[in-house]
N, C-alpha and C. Protein backbone atom coordinates (compact mmCIF):
# COMPACT_ATOMS: atom_id res chain seq x y z
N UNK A 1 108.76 112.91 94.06
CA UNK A 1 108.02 112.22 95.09
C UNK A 1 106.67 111.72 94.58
N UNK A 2 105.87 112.25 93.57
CA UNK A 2 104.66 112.29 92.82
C UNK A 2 105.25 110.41 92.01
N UNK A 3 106.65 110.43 91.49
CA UNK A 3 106.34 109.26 91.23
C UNK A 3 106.30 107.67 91.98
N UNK A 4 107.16 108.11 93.08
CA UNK A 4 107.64 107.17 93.61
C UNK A 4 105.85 106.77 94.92
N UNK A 5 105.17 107.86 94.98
CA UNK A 5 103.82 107.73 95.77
C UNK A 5 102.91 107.10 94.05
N UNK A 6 102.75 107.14 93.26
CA UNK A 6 102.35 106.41 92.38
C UNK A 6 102.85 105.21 91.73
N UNK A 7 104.60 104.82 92.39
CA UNK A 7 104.67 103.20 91.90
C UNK A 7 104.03 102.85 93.61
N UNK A 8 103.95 102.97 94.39
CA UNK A 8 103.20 102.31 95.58
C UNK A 8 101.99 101.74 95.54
N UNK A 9 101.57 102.59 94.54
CA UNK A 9 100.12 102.11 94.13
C UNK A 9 99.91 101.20 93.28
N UNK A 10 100.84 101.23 92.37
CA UNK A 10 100.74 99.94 91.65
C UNK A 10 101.46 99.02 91.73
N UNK A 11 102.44 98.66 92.43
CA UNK A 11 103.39 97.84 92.96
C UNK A 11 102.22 97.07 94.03
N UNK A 12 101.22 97.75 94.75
CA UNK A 12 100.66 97.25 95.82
C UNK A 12 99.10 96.91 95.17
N UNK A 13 99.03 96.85 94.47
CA UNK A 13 97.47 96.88 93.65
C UNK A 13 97.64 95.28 92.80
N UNK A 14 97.16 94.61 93.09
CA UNK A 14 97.34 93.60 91.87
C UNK A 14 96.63 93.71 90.42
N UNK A 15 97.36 93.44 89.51
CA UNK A 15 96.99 93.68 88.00
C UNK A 15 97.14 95.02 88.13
N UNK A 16 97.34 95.87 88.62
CA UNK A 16 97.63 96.89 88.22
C UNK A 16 98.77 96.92 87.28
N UNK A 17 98.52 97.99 85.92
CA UNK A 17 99.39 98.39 84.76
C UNK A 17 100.11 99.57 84.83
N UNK A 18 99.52 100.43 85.52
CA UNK A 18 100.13 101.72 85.57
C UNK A 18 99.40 103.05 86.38
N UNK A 19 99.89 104.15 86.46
CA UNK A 19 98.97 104.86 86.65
C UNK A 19 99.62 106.63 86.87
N UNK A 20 98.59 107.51 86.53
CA UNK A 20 99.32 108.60 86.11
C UNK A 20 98.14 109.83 86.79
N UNK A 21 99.28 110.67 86.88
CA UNK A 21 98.82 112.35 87.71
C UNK A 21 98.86 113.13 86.52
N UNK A 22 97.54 113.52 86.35
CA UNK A 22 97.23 114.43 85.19
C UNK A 22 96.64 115.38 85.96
N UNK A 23 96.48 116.82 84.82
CA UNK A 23 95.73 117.95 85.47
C UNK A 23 94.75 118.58 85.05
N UNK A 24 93.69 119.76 85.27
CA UNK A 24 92.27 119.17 84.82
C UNK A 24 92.67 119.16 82.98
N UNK A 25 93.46 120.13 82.59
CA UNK A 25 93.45 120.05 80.54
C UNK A 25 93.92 119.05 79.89
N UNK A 26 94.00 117.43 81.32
CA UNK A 26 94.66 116.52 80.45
C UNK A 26 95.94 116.07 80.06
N UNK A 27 96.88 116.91 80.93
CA UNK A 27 97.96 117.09 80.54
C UNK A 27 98.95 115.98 81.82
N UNK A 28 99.64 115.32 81.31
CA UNK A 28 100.48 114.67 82.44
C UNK A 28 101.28 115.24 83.59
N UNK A 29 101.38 115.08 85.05
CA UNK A 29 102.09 115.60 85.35
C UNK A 29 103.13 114.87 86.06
N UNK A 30 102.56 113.32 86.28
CA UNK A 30 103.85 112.69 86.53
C UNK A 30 103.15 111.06 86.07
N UNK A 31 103.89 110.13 85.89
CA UNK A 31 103.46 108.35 85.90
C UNK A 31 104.24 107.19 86.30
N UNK A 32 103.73 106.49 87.02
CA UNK A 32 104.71 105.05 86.55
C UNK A 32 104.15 104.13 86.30
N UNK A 33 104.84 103.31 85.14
CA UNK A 33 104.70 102.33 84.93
C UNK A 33 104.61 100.96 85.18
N UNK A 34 104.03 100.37 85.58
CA UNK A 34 104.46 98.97 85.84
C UNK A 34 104.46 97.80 84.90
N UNK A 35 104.35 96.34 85.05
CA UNK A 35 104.87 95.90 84.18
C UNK A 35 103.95 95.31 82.95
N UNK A 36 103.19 95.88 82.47
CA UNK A 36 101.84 96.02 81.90
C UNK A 36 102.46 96.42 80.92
N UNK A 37 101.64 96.20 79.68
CA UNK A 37 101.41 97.01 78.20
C UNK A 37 101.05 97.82 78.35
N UNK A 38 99.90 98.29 78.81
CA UNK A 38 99.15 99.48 78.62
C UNK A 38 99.58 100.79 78.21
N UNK A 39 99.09 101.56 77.81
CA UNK A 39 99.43 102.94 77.61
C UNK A 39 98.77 103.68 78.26
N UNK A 40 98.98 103.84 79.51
CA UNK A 40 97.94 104.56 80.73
C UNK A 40 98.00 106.14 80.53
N UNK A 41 99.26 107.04 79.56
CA UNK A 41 98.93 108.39 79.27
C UNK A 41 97.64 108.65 78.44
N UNK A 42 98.02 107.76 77.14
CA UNK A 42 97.17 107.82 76.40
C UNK A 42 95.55 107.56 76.55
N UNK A 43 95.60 106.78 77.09
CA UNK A 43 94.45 106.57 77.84
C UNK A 43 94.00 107.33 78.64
N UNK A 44 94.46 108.22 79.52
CA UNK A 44 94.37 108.61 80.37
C UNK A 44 94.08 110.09 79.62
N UNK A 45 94.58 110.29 78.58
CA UNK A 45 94.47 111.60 77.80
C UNK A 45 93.38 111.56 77.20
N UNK A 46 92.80 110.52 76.29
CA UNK A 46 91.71 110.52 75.54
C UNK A 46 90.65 110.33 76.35
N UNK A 47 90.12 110.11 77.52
CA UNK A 47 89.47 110.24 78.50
C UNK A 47 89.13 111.72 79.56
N UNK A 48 90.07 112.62 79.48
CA UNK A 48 90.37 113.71 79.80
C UNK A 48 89.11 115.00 79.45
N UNK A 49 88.53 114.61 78.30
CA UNK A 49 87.79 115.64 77.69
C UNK A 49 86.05 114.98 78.53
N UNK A 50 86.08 113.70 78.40
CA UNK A 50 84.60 112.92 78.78
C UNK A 50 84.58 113.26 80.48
N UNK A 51 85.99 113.02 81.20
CA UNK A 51 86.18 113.21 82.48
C UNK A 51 85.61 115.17 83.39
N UNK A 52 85.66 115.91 82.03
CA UNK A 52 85.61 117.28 82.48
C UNK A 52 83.86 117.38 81.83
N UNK A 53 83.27 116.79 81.12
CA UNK A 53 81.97 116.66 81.05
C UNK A 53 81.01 116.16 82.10
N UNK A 54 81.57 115.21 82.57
CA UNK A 54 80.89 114.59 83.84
C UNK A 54 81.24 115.34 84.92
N UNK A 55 82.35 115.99 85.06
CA UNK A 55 82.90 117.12 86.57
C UNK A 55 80.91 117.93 86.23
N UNK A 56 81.38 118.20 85.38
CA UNK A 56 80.26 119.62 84.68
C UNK A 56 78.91 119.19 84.66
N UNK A 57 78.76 117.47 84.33
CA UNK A 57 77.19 117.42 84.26
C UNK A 57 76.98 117.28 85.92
N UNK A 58 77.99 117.26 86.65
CA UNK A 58 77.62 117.04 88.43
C UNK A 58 77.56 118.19 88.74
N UNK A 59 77.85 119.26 88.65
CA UNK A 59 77.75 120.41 89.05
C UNK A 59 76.08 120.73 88.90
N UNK A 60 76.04 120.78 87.38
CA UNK A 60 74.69 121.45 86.87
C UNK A 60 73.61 120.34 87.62
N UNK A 61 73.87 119.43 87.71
CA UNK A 61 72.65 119.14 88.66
C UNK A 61 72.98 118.86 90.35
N UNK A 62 73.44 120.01 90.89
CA UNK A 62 73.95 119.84 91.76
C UNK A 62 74.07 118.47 92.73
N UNK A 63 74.70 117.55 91.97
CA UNK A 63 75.13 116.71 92.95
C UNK A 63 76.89 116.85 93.67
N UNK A 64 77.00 117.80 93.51
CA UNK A 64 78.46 118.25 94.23
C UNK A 64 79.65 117.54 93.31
N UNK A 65 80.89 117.38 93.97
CA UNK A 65 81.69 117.06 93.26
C UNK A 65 82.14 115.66 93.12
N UNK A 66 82.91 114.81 92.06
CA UNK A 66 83.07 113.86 91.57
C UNK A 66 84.36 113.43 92.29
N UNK A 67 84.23 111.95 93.14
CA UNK A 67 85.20 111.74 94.32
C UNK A 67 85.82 110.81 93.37
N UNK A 68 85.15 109.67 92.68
CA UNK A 68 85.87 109.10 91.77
C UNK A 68 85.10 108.14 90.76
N UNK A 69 85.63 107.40 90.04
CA UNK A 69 84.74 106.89 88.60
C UNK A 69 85.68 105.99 88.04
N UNK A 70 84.94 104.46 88.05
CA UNK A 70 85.36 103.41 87.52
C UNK A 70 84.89 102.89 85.81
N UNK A 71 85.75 102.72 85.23
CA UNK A 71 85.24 102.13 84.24
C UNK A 71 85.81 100.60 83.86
N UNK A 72 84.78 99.75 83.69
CA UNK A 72 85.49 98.59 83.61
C UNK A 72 85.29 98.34 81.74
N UNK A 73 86.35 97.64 80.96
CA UNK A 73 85.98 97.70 79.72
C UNK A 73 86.35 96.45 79.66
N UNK A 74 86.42 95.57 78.27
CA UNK A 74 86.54 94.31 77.89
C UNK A 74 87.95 93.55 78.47
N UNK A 75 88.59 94.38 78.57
CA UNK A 75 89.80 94.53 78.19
C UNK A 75 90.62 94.73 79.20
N UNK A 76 90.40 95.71 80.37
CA UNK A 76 91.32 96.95 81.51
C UNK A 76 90.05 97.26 82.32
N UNK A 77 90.69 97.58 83.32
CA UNK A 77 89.89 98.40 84.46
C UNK A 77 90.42 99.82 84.77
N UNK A 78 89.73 100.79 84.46
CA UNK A 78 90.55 102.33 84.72
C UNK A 78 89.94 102.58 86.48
N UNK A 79 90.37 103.16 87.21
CA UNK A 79 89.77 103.65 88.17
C UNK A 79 90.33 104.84 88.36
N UNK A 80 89.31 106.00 88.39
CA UNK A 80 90.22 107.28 88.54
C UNK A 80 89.28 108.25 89.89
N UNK A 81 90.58 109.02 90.55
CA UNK A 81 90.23 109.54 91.78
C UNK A 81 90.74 111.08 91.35
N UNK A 82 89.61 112.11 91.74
CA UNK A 82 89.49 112.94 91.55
C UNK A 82 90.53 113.77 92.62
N UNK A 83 91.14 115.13 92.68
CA UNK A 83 92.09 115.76 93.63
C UNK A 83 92.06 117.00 93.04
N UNK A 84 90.75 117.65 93.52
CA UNK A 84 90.81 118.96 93.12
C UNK A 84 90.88 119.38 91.55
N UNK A 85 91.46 119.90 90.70
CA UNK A 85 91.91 120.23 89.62
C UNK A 85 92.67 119.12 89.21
N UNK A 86 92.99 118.27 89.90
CA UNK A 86 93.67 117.19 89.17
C UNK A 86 93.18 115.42 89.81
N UNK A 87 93.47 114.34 88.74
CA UNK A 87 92.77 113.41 88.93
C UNK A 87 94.08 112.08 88.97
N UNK A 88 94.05 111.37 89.14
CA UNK A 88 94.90 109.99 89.48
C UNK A 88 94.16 108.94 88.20
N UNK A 89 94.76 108.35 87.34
CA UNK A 89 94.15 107.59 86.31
C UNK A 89 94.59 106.02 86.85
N UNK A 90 94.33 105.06 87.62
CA UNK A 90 94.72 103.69 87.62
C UNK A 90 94.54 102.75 86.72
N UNK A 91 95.48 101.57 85.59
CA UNK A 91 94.64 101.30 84.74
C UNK A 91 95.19 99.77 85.46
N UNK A 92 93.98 99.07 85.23
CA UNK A 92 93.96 97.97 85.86
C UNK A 92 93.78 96.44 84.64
N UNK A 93 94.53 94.99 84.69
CA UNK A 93 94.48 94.22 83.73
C UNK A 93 92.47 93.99 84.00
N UNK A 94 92.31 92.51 83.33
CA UNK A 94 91.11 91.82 83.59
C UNK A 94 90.68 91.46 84.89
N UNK A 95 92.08 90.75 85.28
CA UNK A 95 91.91 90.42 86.75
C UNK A 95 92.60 91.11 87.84
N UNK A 96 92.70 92.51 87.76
CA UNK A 96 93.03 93.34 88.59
C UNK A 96 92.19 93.58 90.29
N UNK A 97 92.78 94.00 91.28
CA UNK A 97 91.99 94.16 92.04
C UNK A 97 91.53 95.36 92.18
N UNK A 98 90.09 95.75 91.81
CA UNK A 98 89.92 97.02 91.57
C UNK A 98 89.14 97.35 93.24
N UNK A 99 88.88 97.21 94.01
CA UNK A 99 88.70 97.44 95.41
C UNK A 99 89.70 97.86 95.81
N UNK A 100 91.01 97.13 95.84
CA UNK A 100 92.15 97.46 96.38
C UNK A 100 92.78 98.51 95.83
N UNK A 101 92.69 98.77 94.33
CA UNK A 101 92.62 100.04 93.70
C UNK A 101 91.86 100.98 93.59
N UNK A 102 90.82 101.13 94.22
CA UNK A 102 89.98 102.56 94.58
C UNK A 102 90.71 102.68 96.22
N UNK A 103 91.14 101.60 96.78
CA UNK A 103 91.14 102.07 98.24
C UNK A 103 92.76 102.92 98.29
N UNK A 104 93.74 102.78 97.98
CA UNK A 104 94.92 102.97 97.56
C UNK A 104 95.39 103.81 96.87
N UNK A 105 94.06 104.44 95.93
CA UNK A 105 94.08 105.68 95.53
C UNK A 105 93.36 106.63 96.70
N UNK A 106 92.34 106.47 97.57
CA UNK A 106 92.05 107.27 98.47
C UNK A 106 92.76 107.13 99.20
N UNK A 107 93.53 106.18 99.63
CA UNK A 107 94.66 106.54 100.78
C UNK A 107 95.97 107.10 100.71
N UNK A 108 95.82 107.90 99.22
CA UNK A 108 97.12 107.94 98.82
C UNK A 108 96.93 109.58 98.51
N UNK A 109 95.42 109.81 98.38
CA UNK A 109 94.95 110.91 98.14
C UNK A 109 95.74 112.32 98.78
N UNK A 110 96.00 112.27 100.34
CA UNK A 110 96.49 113.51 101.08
C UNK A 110 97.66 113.45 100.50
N UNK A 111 98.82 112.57 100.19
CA UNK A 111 100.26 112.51 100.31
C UNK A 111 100.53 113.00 98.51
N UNK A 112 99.85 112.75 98.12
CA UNK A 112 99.84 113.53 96.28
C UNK A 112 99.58 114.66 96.21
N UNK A 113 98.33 115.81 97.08
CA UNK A 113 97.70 116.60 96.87
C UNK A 113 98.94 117.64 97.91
N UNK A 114 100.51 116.86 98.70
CA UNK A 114 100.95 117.65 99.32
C UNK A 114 102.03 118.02 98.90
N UNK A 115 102.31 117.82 97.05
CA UNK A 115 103.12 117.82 96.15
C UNK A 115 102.90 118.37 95.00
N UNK A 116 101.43 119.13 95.25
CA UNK A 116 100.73 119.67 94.02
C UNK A 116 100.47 121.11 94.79
């Protein structure tokens, strides 16, 4: 069910490439693909270690916890939504809609977290 609530998201996201349920050590726990190049694990893995630094630099200065975090690069748009111990990685083309992909990951937020 974890995948078929994550092709919704990118089936319904434009430019969206892919996107994947990892858990906090980085580790995959489910993805789909869409019709993109990208390598949204990998990505999504080598990001994993910077992602648990920033959980940690929010804590220590107590600004509470990390709801979610965009990065736009030359190249892709990642947008990732935080779920407890585990996070949602969206990777988005150039001209992706990344509004529609932060909103789609929060609305998608309860129905993932009721499969984990």
């Amino acid at each position: 069910m974890i995948a078929e609530t994550l092709q919704k998201i990118v089936e319904s996201t434009p430019g969206a490439q892919g996107a994947i349920l990892m858990d906090a050590d980085g580790i995959a726990i489910d993805q789909y693909m869409g019709d993109g190049n990208a390598d949204v694990e990998t990505i999504a893995m080598e990001f994993s270690a910077r992602f648990a630094e920033l959980r940690k630099a929010a804590r220590s200065l107590e600004l509470g916890k990390i709801a979610d975090i965009t990065l736009k690069a030359e190249r892709a748009t990642m947008v990732v939504r935080f779920l407890g111990e585990f996070y949602i990685v969206l990777v988005l083309d150039t001209n992706g809609n990344m509004g529609k992909g932060r909103w789609k990951l929060r609305s998608s937020a309860a129905e993932l977290l009721e499969f984990l």
